[in-house]
N, C-alpha and C. Protein backbone atom coordinates (compact mmCIF):
# COMPACT_ATOMS: atom_id res chain seq x y z
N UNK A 1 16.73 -16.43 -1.43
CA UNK A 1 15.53 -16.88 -2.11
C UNK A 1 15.69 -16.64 -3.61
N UNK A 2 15.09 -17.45 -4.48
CA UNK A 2 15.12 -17.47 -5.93
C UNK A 2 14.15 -16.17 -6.10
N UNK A 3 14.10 -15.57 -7.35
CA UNK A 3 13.39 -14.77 -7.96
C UNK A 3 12.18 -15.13 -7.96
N UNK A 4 11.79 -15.88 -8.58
CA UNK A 4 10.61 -16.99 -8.47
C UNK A 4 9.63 -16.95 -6.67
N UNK A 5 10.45 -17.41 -5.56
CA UNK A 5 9.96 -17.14 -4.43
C UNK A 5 9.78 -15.65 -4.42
N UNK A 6 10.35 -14.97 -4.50
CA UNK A 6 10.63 -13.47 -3.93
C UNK A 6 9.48 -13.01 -4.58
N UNK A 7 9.12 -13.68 -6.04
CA UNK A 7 7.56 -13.29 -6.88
C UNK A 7 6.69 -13.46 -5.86
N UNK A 8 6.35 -14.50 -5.80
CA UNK A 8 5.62 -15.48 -4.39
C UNK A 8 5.29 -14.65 -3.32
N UNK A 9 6.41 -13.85 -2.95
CA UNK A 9 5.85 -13.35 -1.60
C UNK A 9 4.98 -12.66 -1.84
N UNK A 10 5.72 -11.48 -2.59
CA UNK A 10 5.26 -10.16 -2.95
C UNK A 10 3.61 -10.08 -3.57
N UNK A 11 3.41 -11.47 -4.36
CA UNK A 11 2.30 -11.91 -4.57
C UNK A 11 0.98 -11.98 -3.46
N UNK A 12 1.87 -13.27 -2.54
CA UNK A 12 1.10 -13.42 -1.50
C UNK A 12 0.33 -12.25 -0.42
N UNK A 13 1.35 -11.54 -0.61
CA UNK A 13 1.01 -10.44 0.27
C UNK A 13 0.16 -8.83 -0.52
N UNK A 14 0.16 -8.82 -1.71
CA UNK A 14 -0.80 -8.30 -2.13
C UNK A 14 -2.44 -8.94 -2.31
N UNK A 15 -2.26 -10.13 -2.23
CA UNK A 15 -3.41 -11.04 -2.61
C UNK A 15 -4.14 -11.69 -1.46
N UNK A 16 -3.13 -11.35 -0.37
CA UNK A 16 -4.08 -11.64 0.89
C UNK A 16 -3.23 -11.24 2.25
N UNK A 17 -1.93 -10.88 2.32
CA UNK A 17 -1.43 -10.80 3.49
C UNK A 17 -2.01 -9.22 3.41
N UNK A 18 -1.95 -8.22 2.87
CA UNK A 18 -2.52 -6.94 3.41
C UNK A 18 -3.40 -6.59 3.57
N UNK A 19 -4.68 -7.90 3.49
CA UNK A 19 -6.04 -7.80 3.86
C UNK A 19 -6.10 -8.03 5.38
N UNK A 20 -5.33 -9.38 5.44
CA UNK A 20 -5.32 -9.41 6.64
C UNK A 20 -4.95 -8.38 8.02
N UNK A 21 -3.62 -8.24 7.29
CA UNK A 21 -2.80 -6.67 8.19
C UNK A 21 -4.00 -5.43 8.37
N UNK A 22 -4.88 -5.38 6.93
CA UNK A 22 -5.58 -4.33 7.23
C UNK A 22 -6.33 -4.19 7.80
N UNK A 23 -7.26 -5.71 8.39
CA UNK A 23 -8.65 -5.83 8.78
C UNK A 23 -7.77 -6.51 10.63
N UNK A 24 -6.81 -6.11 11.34
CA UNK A 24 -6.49 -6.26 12.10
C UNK A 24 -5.95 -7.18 12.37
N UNK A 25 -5.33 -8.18 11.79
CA UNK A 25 -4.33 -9.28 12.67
C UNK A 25 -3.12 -8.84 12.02
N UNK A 26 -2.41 -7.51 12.71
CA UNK A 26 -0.95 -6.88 12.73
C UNK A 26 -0.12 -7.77 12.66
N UNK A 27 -0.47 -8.91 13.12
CA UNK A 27 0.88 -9.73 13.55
C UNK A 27 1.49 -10.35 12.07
N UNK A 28 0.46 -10.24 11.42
CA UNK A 28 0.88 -11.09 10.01
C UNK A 28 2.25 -9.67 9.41
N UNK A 29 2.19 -8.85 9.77
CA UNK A 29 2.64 -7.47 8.83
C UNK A 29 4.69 -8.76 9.35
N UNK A 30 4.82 -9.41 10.55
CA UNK A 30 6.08 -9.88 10.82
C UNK A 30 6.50 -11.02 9.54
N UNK A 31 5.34 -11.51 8.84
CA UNK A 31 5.69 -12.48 7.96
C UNK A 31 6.26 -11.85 6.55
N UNK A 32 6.18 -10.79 6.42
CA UNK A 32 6.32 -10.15 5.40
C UNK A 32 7.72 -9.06 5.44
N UNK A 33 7.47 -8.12 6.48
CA UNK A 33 8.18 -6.77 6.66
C UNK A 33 9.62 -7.31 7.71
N UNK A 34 10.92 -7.15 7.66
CA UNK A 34 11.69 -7.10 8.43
C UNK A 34 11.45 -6.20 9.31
N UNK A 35 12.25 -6.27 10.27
CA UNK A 35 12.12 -5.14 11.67
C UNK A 35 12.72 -3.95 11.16
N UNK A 36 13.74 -3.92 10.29
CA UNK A 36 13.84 -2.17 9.89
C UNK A 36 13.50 -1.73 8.50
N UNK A 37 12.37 -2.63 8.36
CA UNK A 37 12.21 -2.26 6.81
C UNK A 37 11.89 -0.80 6.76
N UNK A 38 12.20 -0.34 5.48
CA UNK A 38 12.49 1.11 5.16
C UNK A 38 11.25 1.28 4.03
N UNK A 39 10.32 2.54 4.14
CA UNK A 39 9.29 2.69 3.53
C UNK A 39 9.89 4.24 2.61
N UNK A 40 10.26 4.27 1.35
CA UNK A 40 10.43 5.20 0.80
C UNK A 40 9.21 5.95 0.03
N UNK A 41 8.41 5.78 0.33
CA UNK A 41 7.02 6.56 -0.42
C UNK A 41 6.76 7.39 0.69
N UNK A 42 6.54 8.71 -0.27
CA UNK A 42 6.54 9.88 0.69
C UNK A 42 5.08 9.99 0.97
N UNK A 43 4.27 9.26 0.48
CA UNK A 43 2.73 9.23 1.13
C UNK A 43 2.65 8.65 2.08
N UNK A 44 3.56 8.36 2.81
CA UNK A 44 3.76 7.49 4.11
C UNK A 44 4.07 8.08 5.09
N UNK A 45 3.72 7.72 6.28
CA UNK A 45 5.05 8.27 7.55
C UNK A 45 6.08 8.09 7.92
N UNK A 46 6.53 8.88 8.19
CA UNK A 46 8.21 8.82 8.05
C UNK A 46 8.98 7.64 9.31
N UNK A 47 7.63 6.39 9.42
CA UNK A 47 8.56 5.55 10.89
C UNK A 47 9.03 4.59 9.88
N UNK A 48 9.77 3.81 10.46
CA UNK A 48 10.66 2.52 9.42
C UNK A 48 10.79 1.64 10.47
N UNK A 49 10.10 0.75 9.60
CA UNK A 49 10.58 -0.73 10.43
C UNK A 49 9.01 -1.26 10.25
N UNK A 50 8.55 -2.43 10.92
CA UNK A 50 7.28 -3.31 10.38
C UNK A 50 6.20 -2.50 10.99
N UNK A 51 6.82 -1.50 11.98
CA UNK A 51 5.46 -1.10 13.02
C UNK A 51 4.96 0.59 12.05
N UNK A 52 5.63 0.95 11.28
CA UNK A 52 4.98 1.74 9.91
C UNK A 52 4.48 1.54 9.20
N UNK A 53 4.72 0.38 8.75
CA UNK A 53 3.91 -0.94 7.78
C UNK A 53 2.85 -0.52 8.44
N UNK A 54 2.55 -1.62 9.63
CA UNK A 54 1.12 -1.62 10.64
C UNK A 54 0.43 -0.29 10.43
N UNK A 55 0.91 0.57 10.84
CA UNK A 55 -0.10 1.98 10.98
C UNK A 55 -0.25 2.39 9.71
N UNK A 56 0.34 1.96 8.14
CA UNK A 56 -0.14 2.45 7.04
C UNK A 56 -1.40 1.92 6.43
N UNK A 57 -1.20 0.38 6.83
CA UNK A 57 -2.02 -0.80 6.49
C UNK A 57 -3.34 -0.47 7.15
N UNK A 58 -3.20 -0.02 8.37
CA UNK A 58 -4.33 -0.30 9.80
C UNK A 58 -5.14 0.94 8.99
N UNK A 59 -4.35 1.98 8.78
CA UNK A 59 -4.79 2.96 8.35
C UNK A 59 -5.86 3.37 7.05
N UNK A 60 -4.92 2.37 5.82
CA UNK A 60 -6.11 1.91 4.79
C UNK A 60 -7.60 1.35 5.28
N UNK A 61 -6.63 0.05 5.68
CA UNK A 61 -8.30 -0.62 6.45
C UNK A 61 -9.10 0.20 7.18
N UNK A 62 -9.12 1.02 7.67
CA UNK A 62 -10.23 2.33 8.52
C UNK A 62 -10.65 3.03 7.10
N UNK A 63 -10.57 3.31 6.45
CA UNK A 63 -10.57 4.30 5.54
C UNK A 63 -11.32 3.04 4.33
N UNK A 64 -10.54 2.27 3.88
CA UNK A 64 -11.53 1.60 3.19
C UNK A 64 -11.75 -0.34 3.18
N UNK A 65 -12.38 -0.31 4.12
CA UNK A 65 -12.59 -1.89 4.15
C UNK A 65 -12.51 -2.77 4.03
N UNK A 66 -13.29 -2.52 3.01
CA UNK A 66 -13.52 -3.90 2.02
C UNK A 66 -12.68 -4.35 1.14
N UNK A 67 -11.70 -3.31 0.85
CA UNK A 67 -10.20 -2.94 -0.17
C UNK A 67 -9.62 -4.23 -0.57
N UNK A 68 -10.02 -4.40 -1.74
CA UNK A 68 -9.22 -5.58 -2.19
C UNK A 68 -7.69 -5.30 -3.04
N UNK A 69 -7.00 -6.31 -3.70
CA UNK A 69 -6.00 -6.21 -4.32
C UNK A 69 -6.29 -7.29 -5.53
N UNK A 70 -5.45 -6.74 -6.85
CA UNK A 70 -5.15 -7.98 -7.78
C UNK A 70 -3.76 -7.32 -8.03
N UNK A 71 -3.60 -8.08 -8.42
CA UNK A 71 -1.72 -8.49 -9.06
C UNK A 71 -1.79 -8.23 -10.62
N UNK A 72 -2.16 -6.90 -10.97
CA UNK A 72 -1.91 -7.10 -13.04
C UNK A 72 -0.35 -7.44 -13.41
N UNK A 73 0.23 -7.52 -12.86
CA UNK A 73 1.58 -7.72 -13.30
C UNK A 73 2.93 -7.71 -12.53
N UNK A 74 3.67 -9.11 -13.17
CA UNK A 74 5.14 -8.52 -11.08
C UNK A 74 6.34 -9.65 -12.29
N UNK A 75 7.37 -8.63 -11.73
CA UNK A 75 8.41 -8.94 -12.86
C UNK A 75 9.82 -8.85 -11.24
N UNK A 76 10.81 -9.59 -11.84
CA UNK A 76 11.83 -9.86 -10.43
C UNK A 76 13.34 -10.12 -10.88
N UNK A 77 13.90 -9.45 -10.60
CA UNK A 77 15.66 -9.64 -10.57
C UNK A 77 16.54 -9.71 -9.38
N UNK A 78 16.85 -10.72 -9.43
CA UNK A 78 17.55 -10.86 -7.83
C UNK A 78 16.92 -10.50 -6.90
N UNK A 79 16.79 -9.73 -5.96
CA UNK A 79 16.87 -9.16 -4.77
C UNK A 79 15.56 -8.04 -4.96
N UNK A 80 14.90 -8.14 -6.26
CA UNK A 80 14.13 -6.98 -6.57
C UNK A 80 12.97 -7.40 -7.41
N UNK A 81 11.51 -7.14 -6.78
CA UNK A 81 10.53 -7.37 -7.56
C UNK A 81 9.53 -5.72 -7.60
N UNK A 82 9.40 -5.90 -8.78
CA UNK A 82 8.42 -4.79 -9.17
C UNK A 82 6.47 -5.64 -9.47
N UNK A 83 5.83 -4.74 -8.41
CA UNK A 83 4.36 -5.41 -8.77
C UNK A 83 3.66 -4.23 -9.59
N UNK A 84 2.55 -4.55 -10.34
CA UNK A 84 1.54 -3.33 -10.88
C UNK A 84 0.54 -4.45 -9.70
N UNK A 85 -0.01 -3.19 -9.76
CA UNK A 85 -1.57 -3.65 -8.84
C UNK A 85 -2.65 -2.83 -9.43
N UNK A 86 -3.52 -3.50 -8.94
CA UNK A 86 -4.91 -2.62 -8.56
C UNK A 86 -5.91 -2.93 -7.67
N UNK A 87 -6.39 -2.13 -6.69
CA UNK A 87 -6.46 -1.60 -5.85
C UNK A 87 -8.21 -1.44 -5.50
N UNK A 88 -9.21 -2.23 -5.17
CA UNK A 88 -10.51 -1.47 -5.37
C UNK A 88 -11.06 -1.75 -3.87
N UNK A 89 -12.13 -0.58 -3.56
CA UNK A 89 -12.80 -0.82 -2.52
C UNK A 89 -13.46 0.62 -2.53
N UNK A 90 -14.17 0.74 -0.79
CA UNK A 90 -15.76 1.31 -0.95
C UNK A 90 -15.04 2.30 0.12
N UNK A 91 -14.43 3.69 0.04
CA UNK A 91 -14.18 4.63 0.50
C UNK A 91 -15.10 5.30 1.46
N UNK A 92 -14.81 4.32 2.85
CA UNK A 92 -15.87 4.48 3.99
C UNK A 92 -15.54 5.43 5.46
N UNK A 93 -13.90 5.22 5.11
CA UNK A 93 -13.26 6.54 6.65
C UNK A 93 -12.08 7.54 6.15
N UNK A 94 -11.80 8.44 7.17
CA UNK A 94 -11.12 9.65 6.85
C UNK A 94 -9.75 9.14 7.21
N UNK A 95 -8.54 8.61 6.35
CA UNK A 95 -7.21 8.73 6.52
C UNK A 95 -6.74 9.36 7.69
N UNK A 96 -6.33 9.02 8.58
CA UNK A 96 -5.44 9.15 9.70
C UNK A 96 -3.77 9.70 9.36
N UNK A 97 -3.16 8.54 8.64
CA UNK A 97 -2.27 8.45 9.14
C UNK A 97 -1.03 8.66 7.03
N UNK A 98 -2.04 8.25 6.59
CA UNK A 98 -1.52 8.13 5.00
C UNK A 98 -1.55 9.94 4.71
N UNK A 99 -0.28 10.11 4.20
CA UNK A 99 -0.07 11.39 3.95
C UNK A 99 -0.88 12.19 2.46
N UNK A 100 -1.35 13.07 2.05
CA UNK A 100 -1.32 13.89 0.77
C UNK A 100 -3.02 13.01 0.89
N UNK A 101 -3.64 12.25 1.37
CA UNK A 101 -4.92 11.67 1.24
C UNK A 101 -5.85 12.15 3.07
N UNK A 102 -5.33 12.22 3.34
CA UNK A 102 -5.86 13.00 4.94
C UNK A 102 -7.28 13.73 4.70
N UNK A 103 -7.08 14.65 3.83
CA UNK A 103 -8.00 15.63 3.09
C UNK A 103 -9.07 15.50 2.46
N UNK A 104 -9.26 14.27 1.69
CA UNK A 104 -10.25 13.61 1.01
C UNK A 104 -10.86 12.79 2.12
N UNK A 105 -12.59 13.39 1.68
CA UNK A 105 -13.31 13.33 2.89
C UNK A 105 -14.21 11.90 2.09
N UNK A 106 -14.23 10.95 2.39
CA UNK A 106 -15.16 9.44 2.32
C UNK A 106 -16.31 9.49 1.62
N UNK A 107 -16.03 9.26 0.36
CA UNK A 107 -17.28 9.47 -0.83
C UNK A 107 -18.49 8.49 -0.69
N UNK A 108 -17.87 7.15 0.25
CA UNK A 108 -19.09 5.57 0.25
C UNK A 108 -18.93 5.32 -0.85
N UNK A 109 -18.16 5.29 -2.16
CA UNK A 109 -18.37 5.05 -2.79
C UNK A 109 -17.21 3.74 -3.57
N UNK A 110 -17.75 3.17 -4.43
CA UNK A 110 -16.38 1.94 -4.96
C UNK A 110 -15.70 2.99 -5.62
N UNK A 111 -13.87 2.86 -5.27
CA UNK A 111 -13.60 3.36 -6.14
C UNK A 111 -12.18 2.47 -6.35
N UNK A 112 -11.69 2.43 -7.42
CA UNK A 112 -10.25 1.86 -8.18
C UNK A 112 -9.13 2.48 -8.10
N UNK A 113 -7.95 2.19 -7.65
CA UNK A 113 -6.79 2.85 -8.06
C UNK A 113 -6.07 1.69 -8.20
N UNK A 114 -4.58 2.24 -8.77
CA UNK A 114 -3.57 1.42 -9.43
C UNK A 114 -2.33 2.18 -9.03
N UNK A 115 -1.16 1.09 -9.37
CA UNK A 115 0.37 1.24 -9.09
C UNK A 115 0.82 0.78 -8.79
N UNK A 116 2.42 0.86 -8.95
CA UNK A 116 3.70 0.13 -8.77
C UNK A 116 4.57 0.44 -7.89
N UNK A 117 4.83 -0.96 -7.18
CA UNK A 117 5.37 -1.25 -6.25
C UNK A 117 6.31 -2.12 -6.62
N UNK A 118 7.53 -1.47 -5.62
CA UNK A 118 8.98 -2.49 -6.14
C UNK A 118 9.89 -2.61 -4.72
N UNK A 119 9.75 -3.78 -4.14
CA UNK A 119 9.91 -4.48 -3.18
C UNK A 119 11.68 -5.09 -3.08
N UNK A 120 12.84 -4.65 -2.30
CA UNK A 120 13.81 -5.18 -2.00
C UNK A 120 13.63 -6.24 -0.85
N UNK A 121 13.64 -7.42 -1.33
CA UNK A 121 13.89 -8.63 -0.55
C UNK A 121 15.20 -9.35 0.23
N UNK A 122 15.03 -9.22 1.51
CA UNK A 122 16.12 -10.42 2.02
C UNK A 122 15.78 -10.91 2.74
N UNK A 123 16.52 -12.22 3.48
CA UNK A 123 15.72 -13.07 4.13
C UNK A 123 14.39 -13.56 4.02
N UNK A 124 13.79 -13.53 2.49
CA UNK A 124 12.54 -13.73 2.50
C UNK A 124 11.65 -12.84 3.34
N UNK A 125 11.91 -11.48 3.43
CA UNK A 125 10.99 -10.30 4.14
C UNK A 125 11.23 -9.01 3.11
N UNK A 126 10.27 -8.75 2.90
CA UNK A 126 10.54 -6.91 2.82
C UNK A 126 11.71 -5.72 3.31
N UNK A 127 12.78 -5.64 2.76
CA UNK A 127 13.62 -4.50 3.46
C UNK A 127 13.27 -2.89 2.73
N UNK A 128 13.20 -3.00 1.84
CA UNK A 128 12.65 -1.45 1.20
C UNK A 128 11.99 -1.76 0.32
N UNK A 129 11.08 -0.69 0.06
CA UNK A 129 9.80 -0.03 -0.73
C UNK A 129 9.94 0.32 -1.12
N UNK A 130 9.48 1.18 -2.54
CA UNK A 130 9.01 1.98 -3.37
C UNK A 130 7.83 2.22 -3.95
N UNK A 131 6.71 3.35 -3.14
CA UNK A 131 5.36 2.64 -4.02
C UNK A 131 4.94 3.99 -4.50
N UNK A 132 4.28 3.42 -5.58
CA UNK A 132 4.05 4.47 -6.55
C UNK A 132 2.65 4.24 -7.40
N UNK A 133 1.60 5.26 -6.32
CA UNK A 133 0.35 4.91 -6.28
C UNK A 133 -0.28 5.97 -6.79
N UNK A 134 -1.55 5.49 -7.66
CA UNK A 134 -2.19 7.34 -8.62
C UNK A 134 -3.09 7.60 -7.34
N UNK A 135 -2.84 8.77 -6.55
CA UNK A 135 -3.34 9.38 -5.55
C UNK A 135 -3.83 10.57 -5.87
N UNK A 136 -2.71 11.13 -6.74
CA UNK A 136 -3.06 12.32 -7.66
C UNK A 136 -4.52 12.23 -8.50
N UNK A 137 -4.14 11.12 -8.95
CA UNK A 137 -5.85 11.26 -10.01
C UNK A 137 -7.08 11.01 -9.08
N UNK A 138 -6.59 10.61 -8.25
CA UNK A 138 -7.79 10.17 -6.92
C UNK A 138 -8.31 11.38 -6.64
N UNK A 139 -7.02 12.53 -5.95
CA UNK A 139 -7.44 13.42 -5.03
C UNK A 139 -8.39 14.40 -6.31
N UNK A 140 -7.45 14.34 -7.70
CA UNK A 140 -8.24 14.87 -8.31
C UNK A 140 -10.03 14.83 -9.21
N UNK A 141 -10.41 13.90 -8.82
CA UNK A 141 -11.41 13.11 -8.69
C UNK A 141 -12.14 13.76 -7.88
N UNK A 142 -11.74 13.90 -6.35
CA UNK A 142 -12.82 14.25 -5.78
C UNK A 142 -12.08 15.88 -4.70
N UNK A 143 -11.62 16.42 -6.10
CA UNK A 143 -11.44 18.24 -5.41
C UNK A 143 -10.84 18.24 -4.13
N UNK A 144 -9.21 17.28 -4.08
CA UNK A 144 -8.53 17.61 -2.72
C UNK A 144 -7.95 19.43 -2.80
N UNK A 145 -8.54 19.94 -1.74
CA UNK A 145 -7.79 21.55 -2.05
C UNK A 145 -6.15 21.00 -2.07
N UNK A 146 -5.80 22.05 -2.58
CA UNK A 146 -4.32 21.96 -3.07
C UNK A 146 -3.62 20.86 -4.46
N UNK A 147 -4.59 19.88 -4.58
CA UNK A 147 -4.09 19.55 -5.69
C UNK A 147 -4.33 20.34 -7.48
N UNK A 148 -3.40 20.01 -8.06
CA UNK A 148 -3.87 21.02 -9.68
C UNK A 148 -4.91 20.52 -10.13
N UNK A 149 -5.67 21.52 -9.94
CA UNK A 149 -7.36 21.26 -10.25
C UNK A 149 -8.30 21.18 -9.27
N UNK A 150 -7.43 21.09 -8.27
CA UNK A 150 -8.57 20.38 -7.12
C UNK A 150 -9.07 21.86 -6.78
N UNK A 151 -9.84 21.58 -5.40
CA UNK A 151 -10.45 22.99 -4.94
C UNK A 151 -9.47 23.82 -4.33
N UNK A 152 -9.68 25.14 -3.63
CA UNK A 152 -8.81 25.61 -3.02
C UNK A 152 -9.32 25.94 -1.53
């Protein structure tokens, strides 16, 4: 795939394929994720392949709903696209399954986050991740014990 497509996906799938994945039709997570795609963000669980995808995604969607995405920015070299995002929705359930966020207990409230994500493409699917999301300023926001500052 051209750079150009590989934009495209990565696009597509912030802008509507992980709504879908999140609000339950899993099956879309196959249009996107290869079967051993590899998730290197340690806020994740440690499974690899599309069915980690599923339970990270499924997992947002419980936790916050309505969660939308925009695309501020996605830049691509060969085999490699980097997205900025941002991230908003109404913090309505308790994290399951997303690591270092478990703890933060459901404010109801809108809230924003942002970050970069940089996507290795082949076959027109997802093979590795890198995401790099302000969780930190989140947890610190709302007093996760153990974070610097947060409660104890």
């Amino acid at each position: 795939m051209s750079v150009e497509e590989n934009k495209a996906l990565v696009r597509r799938f912030h802008e509507s394929g992980f709504q879908e994945i999140m609000r339950g039709n899993l099956d879309v997570a196959h249009q996107y994720f290869a079967d051993d795609f590899h998730d290197h963000t340690s806020l994740h669980p440690e499974h690899t392949g599309v069915q980690g995808a599923k339970e990270t995604i499924a997992d947002t969607g419980q936790a916050w709903p309505d969660m939308w995405f925009e695309v501020v920015d996605i830049a691509g070299d060969g085999d490699i696209v980097f997205a900025h995002w941002r991230a908003t929705g109404t913090h309505e359930g308790q994290h399951k399954v997303v690591k270092h966020v478990r703890d933060i207990q459901p404010t109801g409230e809108e809230n924003t986050a942002s970050g970069i994500t940089l996507y290795r493409i082949a076959g027109g699917k997802f093979v590795e991740m890198w995401n790099y999301h302000n969780v930190l300023e989140y947890a610190l926001e709302h007093g996760m014990a153990g974070a610097p500052g947060g409660s104890s």
